[in-house]
Protein backbone atom coordinates (compact mmCIF):
# COMPACT_ATOMS: atom_id res chain seq x y z
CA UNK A 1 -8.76 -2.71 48.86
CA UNK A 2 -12.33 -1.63 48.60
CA UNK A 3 -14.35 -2.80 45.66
CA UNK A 4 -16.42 0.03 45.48
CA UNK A 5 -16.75 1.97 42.31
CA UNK A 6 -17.90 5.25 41.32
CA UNK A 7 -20.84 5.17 39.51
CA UNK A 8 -21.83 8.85 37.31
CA UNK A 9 -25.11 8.84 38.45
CA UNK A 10 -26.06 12.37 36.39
CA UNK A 11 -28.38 15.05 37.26
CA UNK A 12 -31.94 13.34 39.24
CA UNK A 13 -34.54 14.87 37.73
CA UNK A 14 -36.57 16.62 40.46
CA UNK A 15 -38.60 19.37 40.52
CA UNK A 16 -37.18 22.30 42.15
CA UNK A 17 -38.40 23.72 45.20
CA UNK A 18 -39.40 27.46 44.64
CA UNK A 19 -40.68 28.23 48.25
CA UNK A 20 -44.37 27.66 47.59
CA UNK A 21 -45.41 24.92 50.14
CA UNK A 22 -49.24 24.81 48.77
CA UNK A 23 -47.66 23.53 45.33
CA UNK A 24 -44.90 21.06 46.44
CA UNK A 25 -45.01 19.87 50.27
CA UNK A 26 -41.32 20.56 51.26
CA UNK A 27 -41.33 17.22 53.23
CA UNK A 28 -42.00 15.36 49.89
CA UNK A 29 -39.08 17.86 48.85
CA UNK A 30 -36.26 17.13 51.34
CA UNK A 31 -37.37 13.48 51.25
CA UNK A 32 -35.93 12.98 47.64
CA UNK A 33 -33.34 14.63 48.95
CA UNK A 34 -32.43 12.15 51.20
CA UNK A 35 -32.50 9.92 48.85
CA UNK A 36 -30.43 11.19 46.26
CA UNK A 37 -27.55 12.00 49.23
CA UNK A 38 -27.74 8.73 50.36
CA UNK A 39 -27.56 7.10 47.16
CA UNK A 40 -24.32 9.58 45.93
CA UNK A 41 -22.56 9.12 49.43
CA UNK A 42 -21.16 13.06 49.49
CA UNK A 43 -19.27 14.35 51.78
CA UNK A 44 -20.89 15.85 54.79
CA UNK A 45 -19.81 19.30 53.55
CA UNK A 46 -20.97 19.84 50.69
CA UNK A 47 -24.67 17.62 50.76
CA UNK A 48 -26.14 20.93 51.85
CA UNK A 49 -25.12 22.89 48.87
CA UNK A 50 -26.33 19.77 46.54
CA UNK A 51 -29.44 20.15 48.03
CA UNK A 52 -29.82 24.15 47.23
CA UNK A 53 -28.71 23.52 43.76
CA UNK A 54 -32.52 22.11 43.81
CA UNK A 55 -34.24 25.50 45.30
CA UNK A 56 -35.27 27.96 43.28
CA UNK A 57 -36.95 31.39 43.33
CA UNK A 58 -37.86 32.54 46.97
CA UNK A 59 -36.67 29.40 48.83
CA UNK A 60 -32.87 29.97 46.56
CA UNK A 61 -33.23 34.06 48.14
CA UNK A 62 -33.87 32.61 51.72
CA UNK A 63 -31.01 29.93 51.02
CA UNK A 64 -28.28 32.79 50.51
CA UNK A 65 -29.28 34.83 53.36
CA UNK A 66 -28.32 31.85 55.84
CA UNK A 67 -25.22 31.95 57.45
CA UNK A 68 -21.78 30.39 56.55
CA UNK A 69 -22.11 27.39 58.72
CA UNK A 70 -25.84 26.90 58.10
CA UNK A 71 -24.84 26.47 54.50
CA UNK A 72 -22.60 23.91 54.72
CA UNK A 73 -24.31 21.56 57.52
CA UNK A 74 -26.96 19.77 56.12
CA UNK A 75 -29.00 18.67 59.68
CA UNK A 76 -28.59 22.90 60.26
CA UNK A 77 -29.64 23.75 56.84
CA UNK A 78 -32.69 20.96 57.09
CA UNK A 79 -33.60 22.56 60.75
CA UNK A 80 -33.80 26.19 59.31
CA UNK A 81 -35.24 24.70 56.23
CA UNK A 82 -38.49 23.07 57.79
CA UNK A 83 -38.78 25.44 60.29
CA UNK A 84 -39.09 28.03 57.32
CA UNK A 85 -41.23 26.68 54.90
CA UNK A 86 -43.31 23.98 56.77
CA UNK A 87 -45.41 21.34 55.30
CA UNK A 88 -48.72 22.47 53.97
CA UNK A 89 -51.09 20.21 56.13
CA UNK A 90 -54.80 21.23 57.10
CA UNK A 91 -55.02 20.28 61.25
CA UNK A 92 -58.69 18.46 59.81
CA UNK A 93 -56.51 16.13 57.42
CA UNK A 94 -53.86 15.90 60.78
CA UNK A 95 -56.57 14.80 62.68
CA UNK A 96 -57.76 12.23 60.48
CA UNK A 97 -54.53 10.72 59.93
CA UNK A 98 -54.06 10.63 63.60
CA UNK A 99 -57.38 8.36 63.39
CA UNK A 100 -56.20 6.27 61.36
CA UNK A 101 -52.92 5.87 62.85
CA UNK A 102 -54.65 4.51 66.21
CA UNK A 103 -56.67 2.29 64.36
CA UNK A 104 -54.21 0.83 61.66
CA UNK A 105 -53.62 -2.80 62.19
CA UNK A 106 -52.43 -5.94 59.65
CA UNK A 107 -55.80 -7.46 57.62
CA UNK A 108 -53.84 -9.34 54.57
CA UNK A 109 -50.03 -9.04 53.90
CA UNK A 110 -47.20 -7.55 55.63
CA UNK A 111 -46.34 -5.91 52.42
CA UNK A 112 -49.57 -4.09 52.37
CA UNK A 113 -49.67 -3.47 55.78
CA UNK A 114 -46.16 -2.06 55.08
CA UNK A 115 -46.92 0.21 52.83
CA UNK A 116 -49.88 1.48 54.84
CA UNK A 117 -48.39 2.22 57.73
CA UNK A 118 -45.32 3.81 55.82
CA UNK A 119 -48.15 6.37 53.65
CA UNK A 120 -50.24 7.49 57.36
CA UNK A 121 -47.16 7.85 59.22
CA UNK A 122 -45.51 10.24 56.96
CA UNK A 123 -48.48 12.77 56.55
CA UNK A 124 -48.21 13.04 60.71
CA UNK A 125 -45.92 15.80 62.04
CA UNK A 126 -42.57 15.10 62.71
CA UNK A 127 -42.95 16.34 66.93
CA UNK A 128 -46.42 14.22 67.25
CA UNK A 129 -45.07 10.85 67.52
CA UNK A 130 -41.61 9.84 68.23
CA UNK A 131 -40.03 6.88 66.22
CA UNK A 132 -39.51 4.59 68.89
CA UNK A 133 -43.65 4.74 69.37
CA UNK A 134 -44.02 4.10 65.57
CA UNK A 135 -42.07 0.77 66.21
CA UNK A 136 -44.39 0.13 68.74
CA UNK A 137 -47.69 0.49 67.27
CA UNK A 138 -46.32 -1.08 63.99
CA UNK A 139 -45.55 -4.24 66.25
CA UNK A 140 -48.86 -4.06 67.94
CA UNK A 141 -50.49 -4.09 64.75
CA UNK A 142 -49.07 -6.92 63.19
CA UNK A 143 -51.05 -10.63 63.16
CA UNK A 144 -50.57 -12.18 66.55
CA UNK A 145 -48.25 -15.00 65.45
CA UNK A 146 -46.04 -12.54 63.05
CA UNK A 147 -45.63 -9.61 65.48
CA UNK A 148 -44.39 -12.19 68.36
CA UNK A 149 -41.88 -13.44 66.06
CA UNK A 150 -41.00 -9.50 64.94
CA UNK A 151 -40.87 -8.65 69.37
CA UNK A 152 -38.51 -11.58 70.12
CA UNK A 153 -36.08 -9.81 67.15
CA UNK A 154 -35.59 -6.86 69.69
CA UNK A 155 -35.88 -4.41 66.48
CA UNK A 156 -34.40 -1.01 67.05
CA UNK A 157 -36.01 0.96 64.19
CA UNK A 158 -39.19 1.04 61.90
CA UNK A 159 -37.55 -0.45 59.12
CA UNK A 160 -35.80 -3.19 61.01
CA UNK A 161 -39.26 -4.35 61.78
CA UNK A 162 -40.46 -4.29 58.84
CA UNK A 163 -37.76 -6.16 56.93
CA UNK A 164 -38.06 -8.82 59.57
CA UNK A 165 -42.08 -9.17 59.40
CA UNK A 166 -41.73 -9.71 55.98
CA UNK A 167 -38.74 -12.31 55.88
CA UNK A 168 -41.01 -13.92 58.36
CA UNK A 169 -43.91 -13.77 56.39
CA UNK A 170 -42.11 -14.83 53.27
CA UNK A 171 -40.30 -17.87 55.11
CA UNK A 172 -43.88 -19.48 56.32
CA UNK A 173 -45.74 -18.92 53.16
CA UNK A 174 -42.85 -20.82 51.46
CA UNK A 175 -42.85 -23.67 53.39
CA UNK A 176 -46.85 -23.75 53.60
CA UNK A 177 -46.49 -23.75 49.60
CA UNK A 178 -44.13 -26.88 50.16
CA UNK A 179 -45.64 -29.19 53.05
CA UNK A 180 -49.36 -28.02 52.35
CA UNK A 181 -49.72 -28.20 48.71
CA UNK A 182 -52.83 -29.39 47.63
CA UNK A 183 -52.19 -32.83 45.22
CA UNK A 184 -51.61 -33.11 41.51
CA UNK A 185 -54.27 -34.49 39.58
CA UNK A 186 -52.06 -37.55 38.86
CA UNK A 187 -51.79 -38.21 42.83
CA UNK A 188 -55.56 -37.52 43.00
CA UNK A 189 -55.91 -40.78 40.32
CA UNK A 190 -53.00 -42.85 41.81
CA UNK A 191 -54.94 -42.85 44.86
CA UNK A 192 -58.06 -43.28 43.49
CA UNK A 193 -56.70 -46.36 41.76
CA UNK A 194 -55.38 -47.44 44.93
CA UNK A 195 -58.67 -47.27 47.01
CA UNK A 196 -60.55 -49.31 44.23
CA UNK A 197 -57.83 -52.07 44.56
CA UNK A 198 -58.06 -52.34 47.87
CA UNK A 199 -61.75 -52.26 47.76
CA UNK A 200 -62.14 -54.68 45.11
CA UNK A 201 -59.68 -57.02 47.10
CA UNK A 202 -61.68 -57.01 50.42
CA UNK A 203 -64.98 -57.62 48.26
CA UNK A 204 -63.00 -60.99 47.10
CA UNK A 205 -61.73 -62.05 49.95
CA UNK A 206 -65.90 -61.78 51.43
CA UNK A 207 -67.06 -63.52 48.82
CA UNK A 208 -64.57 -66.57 48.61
């Protein structure tokens, strides 16, 4: 028996999508989306018509003059959805994304690195890069020792990669914290104390 509950998760608040893709990028939009069916679980059929519960104004107008079945399958509805109200993206700020995509690469944590390479990646257009090249420049640009350990995982998505990058990272700062602490102050004296004994000793011993 499955252990499982239902959970009443309420109405998310989210703004509403009215159609107007210079005011609310519909990427940012369907994104929350995602989100929101993946957290509830629904049913294939009806995650579509959760999702237009959420448009308003023109994009509600353009939502009731789609067919039956686009209606009711959400990868159909999502299709028709981007294709009619795109993201809002000037080709200069494309461009300079792009730039920065080529040249991202780890300089401190895999958690900030993370995060970076989650922020450029989605401001690119979906048809520029495919995923499996994502996992393979986020690899590439990974510390030497870190993205070796990440390639001998044989990751098959983005976020495999980066869950195992950071477990890795994690796992060696832990035991550098362990094996490569610096002293106490009480070792520093205890072997202070010892090196005066033992100096003091061999003085003796040369003068007897």
């Amino acid at each position: 028996m499955s252990n499982i509950v239902a959970v009443n998760l309420g109405i998310p608040v989210i703004k509403p999508f009215s159609g107007n893709n210079r005011e609310y990028d519909p990427k940012e939009f369907i994104l929350k989306m995602h989100l929101q069916l993946e957290l509830r679980a629904l049913p294939e059929d009806v995650k579509a018509l959760f999702v237009a519960t959420f448009l308003e104004g023109k994009a509600l107008r353009w939502y009731e003059r789609l067919d039956l079945i686009t209606r009711r399958d959400i990868k159909l509805f999502e299709k028709a959805y981007l294709e009619r109200f795109p993201s809002h993206v000037r080709q200069d700020t494309i461009l300079d994304c792009a730039r920065k995509y080529h040249s991202i690469h780890q300089t401190t944590t895999v958690q900030y690195y993370n995060q970076q390479f989650r922020d450029i990646t989605y401001q690119l257009p979906d048809n520029v890069y495919l995923q499996q090249g994502h996992l393979i420049k986020y690899i590439l640009g990974l510390k030497k020792m870190i993205g070796y350990e990440v390639s001998l995982r044989n990751c098959s998505t983005l976020d495999e990669a980066m869950d195992v990058a950071a477990s890795f990272e994690a796992a060696r700062d832990l035991r550098e914290k362990v094996y490569f602490r610096k002293p106490k102050k009480k070792e520093y004296q205890e072997t202070w104390t010892f090196e005066k004994d033992l100096i003091w000793t061999q003085f003796s011993y040369k003068n007897l």
